[in-house]
Protein backbone atom coordinates (compact mmCIF):
# COMPACT_ATOMS: atom_id res chain seq x y z
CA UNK A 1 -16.87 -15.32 -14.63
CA UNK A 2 -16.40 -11.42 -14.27
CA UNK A 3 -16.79 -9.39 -17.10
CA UNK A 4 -15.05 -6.47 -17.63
CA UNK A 5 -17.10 -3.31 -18.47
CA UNK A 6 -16.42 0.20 -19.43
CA UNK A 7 -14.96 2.76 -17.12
CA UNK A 8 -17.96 5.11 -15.80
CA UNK A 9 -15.44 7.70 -15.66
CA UNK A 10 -12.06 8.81 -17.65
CA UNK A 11 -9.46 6.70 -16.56
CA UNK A 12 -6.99 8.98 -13.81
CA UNK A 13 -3.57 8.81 -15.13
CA UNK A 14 -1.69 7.62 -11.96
CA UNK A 15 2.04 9.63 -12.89
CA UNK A 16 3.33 8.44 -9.58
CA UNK A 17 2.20 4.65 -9.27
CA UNK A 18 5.65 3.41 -10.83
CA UNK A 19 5.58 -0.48 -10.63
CA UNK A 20 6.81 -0.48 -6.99
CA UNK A 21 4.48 0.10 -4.69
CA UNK A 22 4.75 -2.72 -2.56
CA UNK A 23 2.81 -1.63 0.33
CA UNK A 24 -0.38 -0.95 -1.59
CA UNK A 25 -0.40 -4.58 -3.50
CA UNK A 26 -1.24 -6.78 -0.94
CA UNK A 27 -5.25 -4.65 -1.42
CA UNK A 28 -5.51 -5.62 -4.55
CA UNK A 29 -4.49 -9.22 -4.37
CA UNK A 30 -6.26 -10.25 -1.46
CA UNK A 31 -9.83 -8.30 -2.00
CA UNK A 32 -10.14 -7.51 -5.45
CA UNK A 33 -10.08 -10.71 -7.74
CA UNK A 34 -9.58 -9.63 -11.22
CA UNK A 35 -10.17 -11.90 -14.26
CA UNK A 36 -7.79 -12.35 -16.39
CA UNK A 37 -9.82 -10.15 -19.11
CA UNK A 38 -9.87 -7.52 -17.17
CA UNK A 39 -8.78 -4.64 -19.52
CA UNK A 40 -4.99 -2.87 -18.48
CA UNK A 41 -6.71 0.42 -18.07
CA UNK A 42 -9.31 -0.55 -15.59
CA UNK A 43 -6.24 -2.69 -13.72
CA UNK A 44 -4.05 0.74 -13.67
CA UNK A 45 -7.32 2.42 -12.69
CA UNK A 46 -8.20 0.31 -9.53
CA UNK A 47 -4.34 -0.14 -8.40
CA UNK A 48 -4.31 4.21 -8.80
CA UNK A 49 -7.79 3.85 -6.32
CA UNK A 50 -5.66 1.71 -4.11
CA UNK A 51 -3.11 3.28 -3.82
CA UNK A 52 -5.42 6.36 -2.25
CA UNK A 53 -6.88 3.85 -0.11
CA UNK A 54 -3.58 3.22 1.63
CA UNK A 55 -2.78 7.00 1.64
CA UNK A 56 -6.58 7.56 3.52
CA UNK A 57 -5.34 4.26 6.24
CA UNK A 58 -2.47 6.80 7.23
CA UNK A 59 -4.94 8.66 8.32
CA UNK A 60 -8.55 6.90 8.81
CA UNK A 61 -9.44 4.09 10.24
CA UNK A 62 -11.17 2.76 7.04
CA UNK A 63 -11.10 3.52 3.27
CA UNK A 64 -13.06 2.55 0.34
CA UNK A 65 -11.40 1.10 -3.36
CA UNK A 66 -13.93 1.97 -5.72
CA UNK A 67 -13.92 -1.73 -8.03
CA UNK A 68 -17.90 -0.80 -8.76
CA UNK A 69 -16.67 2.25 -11.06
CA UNK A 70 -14.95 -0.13 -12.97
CA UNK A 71 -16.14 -3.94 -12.83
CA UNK A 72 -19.36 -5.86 -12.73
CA UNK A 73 -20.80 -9.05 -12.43
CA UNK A 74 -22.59 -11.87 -14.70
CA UNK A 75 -25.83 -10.38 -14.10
CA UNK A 76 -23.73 -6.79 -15.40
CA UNK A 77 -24.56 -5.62 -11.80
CA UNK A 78 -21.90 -3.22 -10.35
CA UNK A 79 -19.61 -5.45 -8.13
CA UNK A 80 -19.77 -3.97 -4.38
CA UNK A 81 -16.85 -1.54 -3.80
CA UNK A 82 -14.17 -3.08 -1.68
CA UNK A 83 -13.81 -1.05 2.29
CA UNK A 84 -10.53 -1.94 4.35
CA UNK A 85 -10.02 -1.66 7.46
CA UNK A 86 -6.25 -0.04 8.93
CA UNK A 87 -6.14 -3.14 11.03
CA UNK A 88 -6.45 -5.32 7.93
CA UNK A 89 -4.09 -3.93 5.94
CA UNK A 90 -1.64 -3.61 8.84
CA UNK A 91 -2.13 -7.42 9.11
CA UNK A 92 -1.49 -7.53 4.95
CA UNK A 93 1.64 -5.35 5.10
CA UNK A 94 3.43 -6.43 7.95
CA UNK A 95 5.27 -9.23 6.53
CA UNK A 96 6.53 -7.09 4.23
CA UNK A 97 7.82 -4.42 6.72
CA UNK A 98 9.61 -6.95 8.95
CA UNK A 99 11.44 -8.51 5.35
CA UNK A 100 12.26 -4.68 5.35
CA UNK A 101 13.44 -4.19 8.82
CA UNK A 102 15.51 -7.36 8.25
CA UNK A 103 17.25 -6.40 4.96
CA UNK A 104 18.09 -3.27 7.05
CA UNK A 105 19.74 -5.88 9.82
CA UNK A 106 21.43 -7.52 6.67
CA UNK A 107 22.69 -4.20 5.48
CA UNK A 108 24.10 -2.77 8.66
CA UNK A 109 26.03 -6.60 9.18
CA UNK A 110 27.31 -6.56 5.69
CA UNK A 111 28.94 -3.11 6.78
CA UNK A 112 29.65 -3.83 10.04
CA UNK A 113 27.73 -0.77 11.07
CA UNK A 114 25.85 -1.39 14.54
CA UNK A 115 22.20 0.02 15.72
CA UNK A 116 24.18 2.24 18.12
CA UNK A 117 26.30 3.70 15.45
CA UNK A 118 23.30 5.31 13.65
CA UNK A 119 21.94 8.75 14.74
CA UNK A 120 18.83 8.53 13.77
CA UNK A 121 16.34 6.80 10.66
CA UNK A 122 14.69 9.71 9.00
CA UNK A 123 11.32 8.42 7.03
CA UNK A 124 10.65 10.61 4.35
CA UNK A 125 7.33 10.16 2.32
CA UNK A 126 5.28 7.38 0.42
CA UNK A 127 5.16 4.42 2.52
CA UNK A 128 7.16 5.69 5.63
CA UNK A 129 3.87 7.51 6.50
CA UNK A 130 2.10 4.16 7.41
CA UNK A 131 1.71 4.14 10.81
CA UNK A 132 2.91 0.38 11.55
CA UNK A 133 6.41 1.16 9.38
CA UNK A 134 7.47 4.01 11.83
CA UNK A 135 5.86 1.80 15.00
CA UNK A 136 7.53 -1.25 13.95
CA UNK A 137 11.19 0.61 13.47
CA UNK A 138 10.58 2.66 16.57
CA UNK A 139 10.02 -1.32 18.35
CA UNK A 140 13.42 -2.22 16.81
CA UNK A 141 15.33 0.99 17.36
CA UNK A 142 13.72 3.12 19.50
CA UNK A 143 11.68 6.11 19.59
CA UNK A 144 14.93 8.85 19.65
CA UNK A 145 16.19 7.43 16.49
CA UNK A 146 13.50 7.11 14.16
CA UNK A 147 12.35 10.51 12.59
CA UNK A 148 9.85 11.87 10.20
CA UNK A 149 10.09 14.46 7.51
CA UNK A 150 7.74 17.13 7.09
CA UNK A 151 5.86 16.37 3.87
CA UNK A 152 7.95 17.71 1.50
């Protein structure tokens, strides 16, 4: 069993992490097994680390969550910190962005509004800057309608 240790370093407060993140969770779930001991802090600390890994696969190829800052083994050895791939946590999040693309479907039936009726999808921050979300909706609606917004 894991045992949770002491931060090496103060705990970030994470002001924007806000319980919804959805596209970020799937990380944490699939390659960072907490114990149920693990302290709330070090949780909020290694969902904030995350959360910047997903920001970095927008980007990079790769990026590193940092678990060894905050957990260690039996043996109180650091654990090994945790690098994903973009392909991997394309593969992770894609479920989620088709259930997204399809609640869109849902949306536009319930209000009898048709593909061809919208101008255009503008993406605007957080998780519309993951590559797959804007390929995926450019694969369902094409590439004149979906649009990104300059960082704001």
């Amino acid at each position: 069993m894991k045992k949770p240790k002491k931060c090496k370093k103060n705990i970030r407060k994470n002001n924007n992490y806000n319980g919804r993140n959805v596209y970020g969770q799937p990380c944490i779930a699939k390659f960072v097994k907490l114990e149920k001991e693990t302290a709330l802090d070090q949780y909020l600390a290694i969902l904030a680390d995350v959360e910047n890994a997903k920001k970095t696969l927008s980007q990079s190829s790769s990026a590193t969550i940092f678990v060894s800052n905050y957990l260690e083994d039996s043996d109180g050895e650091p654990l090994e910190d945790v690098v994903i791939t973009r392909e991997t946590f394309e593969s992770l999040i894609r479920p989620l962005v088709q259930r997204t693309i399809e609640l869109i479907e849902e949306l536009l039936v319930k209000t009898s509004i048709t593909a061809n009726d919208l101008s255009n999808i503008l993406l605007v921050g957080g998780s519309s800057c993951i590559p797959l979300v804007k390929r995926m909706l450019v694969e369902k609606y094409g590439e004149e309608k979906v649009l990104s917004s300059e960082k704001p």
